[in-house]
N, C-alpha and C. Protein backbone atom coordinates (compact mmCIF):
# COMPACT_ATOMS: atom_id res chain seq x y z
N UNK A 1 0.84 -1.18 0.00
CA UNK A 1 0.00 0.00 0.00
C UNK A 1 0.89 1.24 0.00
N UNK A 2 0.78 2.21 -0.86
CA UNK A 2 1.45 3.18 -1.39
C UNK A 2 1.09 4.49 -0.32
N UNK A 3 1.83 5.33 0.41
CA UNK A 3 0.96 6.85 0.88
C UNK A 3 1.16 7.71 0.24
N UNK A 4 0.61 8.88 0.55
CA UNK A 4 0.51 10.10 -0.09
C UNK A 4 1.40 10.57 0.67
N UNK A 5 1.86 11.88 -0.02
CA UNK A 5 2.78 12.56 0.48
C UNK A 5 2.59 13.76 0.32
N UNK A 6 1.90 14.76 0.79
CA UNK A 6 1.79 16.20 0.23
C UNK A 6 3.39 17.30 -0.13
N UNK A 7 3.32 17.81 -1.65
CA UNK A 7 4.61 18.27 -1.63
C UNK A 7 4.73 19.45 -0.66
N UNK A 8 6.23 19.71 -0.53
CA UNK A 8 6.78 20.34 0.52
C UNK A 8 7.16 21.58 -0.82
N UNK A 9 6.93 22.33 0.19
CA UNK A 9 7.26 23.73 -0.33
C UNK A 9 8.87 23.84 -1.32
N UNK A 10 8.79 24.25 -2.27
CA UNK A 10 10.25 24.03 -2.94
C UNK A 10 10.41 25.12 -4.04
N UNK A 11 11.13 26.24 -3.85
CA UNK A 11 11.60 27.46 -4.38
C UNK A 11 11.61 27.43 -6.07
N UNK A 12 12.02 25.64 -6.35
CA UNK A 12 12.27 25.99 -7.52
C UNK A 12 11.34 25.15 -8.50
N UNK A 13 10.61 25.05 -7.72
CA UNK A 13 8.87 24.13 -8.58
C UNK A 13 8.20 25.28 -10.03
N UNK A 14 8.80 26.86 -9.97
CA UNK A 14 8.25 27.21 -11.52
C UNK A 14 9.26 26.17 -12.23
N UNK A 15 10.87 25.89 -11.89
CA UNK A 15 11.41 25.83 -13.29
C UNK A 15 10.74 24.37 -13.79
N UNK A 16 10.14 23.43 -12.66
CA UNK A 16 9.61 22.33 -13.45
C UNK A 16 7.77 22.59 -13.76
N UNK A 17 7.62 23.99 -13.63
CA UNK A 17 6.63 23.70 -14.51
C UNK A 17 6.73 24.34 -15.55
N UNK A 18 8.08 25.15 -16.34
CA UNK A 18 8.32 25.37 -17.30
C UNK A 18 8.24 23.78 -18.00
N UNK A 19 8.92 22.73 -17.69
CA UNK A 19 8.83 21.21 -18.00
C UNK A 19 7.01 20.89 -18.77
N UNK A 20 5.99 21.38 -17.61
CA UNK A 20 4.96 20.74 -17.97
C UNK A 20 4.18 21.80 -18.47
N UNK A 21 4.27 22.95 -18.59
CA UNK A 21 3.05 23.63 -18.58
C UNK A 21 2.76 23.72 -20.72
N UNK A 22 3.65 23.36 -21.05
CA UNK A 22 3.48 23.70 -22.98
C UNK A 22 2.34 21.81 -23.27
N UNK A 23 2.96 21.21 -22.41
CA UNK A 23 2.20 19.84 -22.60
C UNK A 23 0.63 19.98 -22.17
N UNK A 24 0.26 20.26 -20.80
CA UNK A 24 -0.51 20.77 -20.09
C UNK A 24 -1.55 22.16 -20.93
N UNK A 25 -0.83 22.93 -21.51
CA UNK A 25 -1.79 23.97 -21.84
C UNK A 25 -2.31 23.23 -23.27
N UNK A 26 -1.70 22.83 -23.77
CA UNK A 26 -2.04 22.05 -24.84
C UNK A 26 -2.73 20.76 -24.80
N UNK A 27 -3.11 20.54 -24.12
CA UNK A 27 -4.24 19.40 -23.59
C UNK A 27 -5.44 20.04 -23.35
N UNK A 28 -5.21 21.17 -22.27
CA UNK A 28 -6.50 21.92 -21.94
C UNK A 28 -7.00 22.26 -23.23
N UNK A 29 -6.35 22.80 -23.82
CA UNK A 29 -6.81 24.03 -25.16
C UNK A 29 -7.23 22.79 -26.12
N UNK A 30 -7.15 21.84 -25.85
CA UNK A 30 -8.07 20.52 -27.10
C UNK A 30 -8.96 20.20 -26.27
N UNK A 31 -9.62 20.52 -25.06
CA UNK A 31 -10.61 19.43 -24.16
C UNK A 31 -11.70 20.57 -24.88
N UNK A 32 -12.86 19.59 -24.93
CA UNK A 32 -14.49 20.42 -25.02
C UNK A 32 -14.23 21.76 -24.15
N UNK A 33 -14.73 21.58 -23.16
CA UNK A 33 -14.84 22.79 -21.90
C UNK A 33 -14.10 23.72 -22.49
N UNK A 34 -12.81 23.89 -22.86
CA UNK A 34 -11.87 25.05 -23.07
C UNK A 34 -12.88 25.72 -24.79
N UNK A 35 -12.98 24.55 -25.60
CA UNK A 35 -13.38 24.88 -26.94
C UNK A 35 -14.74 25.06 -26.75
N UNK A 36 -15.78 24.92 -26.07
CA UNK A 36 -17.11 25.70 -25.94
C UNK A 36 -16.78 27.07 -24.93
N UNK A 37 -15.71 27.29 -23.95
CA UNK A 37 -15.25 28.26 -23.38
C UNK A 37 -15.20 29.52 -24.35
N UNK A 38 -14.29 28.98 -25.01
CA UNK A 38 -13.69 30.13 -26.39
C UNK A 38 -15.13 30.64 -27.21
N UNK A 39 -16.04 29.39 -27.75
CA UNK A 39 -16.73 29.82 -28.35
C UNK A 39 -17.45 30.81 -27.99
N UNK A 40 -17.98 30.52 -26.31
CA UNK A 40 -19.50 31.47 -25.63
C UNK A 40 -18.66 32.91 -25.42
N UNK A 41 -16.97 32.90 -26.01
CA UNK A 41 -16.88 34.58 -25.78
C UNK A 41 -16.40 35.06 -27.03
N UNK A 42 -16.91 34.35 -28.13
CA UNK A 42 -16.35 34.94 -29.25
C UNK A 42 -14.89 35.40 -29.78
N UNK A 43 -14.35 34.10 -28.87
CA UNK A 43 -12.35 34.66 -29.13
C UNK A 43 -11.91 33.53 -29.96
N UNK A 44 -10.83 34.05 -30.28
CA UNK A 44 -10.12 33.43 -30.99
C UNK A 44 -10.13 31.65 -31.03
N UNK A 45 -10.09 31.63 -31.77
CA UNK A 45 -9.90 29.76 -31.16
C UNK A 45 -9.19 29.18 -31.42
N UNK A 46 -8.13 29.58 -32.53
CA UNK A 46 -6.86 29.14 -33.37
C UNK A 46 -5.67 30.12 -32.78
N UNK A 47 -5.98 30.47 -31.98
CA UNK A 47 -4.77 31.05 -30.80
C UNK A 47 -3.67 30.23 -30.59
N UNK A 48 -2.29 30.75 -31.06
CA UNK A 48 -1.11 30.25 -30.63
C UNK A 48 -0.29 30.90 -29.99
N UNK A 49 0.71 30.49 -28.89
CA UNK A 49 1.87 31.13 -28.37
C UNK A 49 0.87 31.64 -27.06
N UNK A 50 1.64 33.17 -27.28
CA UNK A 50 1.38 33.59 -26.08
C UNK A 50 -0.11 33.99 -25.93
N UNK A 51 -0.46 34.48 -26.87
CA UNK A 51 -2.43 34.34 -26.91
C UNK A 51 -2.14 33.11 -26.11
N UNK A 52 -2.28 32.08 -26.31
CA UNK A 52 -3.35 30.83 -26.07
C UNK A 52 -2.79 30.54 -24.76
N UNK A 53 -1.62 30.82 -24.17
CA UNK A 53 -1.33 31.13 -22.79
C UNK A 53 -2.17 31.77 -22.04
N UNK A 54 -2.22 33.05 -22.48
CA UNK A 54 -3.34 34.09 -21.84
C UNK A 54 -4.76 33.49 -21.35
N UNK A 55 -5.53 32.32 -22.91
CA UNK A 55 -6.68 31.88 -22.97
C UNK A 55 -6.77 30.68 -21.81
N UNK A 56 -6.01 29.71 -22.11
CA UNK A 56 -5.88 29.07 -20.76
C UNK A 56 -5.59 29.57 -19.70
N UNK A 57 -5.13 29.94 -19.33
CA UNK A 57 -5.08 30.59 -17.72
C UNK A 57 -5.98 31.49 -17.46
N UNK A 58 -6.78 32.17 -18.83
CA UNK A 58 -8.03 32.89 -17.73
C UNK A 58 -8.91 31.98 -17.55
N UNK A 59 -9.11 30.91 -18.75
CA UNK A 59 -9.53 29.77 -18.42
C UNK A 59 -9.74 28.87 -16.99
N UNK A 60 -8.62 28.65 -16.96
CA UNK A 60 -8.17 28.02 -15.88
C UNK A 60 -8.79 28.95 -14.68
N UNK A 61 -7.86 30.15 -14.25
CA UNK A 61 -8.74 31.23 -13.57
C UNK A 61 -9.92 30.85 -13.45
N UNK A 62 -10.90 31.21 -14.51
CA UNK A 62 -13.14 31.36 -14.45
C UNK A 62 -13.10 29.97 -13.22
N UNK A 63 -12.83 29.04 -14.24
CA UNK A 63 -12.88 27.57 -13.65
C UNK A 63 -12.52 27.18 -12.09
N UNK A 64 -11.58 27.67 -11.64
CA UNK A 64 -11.27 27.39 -10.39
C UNK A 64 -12.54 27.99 -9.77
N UNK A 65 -12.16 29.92 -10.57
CA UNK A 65 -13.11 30.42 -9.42
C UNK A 65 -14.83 29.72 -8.80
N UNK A 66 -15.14 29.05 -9.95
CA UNK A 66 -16.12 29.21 -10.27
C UNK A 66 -16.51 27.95 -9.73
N UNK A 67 -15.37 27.30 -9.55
CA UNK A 67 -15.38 26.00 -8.49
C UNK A 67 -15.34 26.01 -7.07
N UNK A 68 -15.18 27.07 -6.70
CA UNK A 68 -14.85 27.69 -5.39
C UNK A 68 -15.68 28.45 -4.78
N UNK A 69 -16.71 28.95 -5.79
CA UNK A 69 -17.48 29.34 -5.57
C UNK A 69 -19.01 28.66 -4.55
């Protein structure tokens, strides 16, 4: 039987999500949710680079909030 381990605080956790986040945003930005997201605001949807950075993370952003809510 395997435990969990909650991570420990570690200074240099952006540089590994420089590692995941081009894989990661690019998963989001193909799921439904993100592509009916885009649609209900009339943006772009063929967004690359730093656009589609922007789009996911406000993305991401609504979503949390809106989970938290």
């Amino acid at each position: 039987m395997s435990s969990f381990s909650p991570p420990t605080a570690n200074p240099s956790l952006s540089d590994h999500d420089d590692l995941f986040w081009p894989d990661l945003r690019q998963i989001i930005s193909s799921s439904s949710g993100f592509k009916r997201w885009v649609l209900e605001r009339g943006l772009d949807a063929n967004a690359k680079g730093a656009t589609l950075d922007v789009l996911v993370r406000s993305y991401l952003k609504q979503t949390l909030e809106t989970l938290a809510y």
